[in-house]
C-alpha atoms as a PDB file:
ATOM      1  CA  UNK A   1     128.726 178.048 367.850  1.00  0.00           C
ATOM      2  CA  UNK A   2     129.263 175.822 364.803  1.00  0.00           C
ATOM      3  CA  UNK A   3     132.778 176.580 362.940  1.00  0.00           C
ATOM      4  CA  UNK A   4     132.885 175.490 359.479  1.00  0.00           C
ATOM      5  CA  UNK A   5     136.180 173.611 358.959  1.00  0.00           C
ATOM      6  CA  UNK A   6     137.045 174.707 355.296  1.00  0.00           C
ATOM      7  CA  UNK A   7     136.231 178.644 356.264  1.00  0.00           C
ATOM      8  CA  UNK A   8     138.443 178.142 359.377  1.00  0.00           C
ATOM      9  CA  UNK A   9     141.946 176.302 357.451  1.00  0.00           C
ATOM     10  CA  UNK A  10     141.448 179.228 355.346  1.00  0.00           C
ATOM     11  CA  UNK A  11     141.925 181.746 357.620  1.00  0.00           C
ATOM     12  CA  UNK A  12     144.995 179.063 359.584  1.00  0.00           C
ATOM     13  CA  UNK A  13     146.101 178.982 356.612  1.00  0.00           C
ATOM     14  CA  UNK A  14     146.215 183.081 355.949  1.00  0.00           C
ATOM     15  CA  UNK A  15     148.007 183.097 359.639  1.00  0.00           C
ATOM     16  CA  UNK A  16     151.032 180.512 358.646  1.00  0.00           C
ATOM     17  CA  UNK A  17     151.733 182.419 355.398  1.00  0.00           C
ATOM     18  CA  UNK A  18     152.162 185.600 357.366  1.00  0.00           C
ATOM     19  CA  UNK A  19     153.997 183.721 359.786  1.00  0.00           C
ATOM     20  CA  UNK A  20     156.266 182.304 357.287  1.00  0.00           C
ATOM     21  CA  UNK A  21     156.868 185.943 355.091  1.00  0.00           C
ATOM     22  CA  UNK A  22     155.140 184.422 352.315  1.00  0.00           C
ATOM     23  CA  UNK A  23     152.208 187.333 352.816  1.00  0.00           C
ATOM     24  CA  UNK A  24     152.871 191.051 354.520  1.00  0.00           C
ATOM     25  CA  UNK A  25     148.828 191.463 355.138  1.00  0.00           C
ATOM     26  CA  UNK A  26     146.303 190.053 354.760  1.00  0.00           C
ATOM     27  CA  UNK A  27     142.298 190.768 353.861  1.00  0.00           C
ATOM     28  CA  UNK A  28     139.644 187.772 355.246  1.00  0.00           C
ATOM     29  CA  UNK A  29     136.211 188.022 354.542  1.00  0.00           C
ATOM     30  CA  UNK A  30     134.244 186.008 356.879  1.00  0.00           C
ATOM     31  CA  UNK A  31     131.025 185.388 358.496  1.00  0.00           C
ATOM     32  CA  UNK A  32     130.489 187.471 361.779  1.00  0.00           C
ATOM     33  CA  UNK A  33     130.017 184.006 363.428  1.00  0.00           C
ATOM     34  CA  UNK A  34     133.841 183.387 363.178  1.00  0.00           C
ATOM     35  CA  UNK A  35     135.165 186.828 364.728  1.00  0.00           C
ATOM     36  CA  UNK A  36     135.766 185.904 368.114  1.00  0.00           C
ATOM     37  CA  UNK A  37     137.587 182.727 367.457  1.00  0.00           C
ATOM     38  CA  UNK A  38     139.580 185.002 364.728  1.00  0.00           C
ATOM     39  CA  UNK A  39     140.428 187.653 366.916  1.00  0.00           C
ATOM     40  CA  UNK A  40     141.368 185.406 370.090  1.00  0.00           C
ATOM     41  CA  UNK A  41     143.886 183.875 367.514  1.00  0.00           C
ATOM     42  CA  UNK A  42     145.270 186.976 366.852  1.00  0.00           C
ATOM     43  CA  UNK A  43     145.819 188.206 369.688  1.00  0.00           C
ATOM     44  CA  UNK A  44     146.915 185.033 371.074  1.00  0.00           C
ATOM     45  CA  UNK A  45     149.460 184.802 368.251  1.00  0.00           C
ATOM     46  CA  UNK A  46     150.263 188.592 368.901  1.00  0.00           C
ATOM     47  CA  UNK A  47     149.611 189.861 365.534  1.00  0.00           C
ATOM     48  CA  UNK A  48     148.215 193.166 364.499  1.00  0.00           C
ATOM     49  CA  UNK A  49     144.768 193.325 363.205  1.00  0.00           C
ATOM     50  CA  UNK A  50     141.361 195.731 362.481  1.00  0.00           C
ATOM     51  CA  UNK A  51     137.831 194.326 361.925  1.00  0.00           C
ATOM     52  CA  UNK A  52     135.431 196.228 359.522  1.00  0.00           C
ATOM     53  CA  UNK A  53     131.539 195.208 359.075  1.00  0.00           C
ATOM     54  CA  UNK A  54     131.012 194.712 355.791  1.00  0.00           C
ATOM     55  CA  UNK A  55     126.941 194.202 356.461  1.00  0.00           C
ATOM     56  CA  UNK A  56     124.874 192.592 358.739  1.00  0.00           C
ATOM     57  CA  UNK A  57     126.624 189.182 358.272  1.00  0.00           C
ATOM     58  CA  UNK A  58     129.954 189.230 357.055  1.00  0.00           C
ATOM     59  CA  UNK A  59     133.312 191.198 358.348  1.00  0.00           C
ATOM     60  CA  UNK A  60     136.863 192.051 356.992  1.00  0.00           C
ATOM     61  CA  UNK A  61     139.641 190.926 359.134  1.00  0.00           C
ATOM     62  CA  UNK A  62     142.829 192.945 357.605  1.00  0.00           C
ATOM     63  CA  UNK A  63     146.149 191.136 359.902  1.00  0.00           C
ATOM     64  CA  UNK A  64     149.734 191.578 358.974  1.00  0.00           C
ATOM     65  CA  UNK A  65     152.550 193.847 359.901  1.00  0.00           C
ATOM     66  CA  UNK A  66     152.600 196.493 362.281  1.00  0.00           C
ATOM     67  CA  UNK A  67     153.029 199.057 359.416  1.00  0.00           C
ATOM     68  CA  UNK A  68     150.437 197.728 356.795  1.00  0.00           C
ATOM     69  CA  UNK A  69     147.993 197.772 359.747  1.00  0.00           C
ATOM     70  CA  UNK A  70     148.701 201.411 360.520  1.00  0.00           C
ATOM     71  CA  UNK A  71     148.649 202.519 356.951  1.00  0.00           C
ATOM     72  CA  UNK A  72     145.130 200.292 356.897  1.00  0.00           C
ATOM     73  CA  UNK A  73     143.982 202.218 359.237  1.00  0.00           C
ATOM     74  CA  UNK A  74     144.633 205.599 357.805  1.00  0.00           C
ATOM     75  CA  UNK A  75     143.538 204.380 354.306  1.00  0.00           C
ATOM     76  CA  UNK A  76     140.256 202.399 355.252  1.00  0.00           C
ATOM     77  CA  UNK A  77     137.673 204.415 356.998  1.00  0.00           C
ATOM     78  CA  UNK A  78     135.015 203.410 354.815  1.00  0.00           C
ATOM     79  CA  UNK A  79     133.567 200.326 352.694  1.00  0.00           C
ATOM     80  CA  UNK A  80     136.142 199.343 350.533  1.00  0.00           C
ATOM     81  CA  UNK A  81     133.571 199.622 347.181  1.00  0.00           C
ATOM     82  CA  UNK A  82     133.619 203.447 348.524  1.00  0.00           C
ATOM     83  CA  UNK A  83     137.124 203.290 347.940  1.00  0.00           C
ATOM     84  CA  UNK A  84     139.187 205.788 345.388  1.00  0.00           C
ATOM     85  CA  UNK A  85     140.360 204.387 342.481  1.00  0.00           C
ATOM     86  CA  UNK A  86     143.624 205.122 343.794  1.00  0.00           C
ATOM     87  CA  UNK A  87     143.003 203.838 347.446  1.00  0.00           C
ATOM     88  CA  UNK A  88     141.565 200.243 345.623  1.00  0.00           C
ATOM     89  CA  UNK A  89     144.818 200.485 343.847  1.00  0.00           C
ATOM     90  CA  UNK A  90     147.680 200.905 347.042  1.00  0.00           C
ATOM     91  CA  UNK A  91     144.762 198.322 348.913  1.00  0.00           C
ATOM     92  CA  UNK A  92     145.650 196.365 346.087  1.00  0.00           C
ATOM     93  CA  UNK A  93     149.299 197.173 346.012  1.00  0.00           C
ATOM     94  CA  UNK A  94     149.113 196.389 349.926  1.00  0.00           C
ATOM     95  CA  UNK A  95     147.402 192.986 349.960  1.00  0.00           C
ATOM     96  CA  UNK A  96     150.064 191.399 346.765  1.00  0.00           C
ATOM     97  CA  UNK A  97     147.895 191.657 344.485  1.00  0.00           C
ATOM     98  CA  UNK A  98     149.479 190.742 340.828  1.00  0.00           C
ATOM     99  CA  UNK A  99     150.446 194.157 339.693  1.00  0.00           C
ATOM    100  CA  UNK A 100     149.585 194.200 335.802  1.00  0.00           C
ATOM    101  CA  UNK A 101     145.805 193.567 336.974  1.00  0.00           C
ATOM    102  CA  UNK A 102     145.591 195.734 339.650  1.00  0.00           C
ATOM    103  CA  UNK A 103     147.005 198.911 337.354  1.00  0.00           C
ATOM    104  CA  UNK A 104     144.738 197.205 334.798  1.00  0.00           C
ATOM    105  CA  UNK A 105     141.969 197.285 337.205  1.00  0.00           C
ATOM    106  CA  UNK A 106     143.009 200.929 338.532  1.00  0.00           C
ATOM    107  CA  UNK A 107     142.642 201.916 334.654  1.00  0.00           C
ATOM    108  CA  UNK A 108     139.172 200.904 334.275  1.00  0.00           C
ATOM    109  CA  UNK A 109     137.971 202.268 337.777  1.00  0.00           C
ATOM    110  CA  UNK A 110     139.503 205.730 337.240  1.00  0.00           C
ATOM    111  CA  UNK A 111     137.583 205.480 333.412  1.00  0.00           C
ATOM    112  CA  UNK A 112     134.926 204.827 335.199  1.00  0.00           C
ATOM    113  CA  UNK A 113     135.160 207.686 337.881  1.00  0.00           C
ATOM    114  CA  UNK A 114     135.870 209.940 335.110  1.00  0.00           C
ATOM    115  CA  UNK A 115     133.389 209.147 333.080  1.00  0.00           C
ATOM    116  CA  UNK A 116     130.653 210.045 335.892  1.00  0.00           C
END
């Protein structure tokens, strides 16, 4: 398997800002191709992670604390576009999002839910 050395210093890079506090959790979206070496770097490193299929190509790789992780995996049990407007908004919330935009953004989604 070919790695692709910008997609992989992302996701290094992802790991050493959790390492270092800088991020609680994390969200990676990545080609499939890159799961194992992801998740044998996880584990190795003995953090806490969930993989979701986004399609037929790509994955989320949510890692971080123990107790993001949990609430992740109370809060995610579907595609994240099938997400609440208030479930996109804690995700949000979750991931350190800036928070202006993401109440700006939960604004416009819950217009938009209400308005269908």
């Amino acid at each position: 398997m070919e790695l692709n050395p910008a997609d992989i210093k992302v996701f290094l890079n992802h790991i050493y800002e959790f390492k270092k506090g800088v991020r609680r959790m994390v969200l990676y979206t990545t080609n499939k191709k890159y799961e194992a070496f992801a998740v044998k770097r996880l584990e190795k490193q003995h953090i806490k992670f969930i993989v979701q299929p986004v399609d037929d190509e790509r994955i989320n790789l949510f890692f971080g604390c123990d107790e993001c992780i949990d609430a992740i995996r109370l809060l995610v049990d579907r595609p994240l576009n099938r997400l609440t407007p208030e479930e996109d908004f804690i995700l949000g919330a979750m991931l350190g999002y800036d928070i202006c935009m993401q109440c700006k953004r939960y604004c416009d989604r819950k217009a938009r839910h209400l308005a269908s």
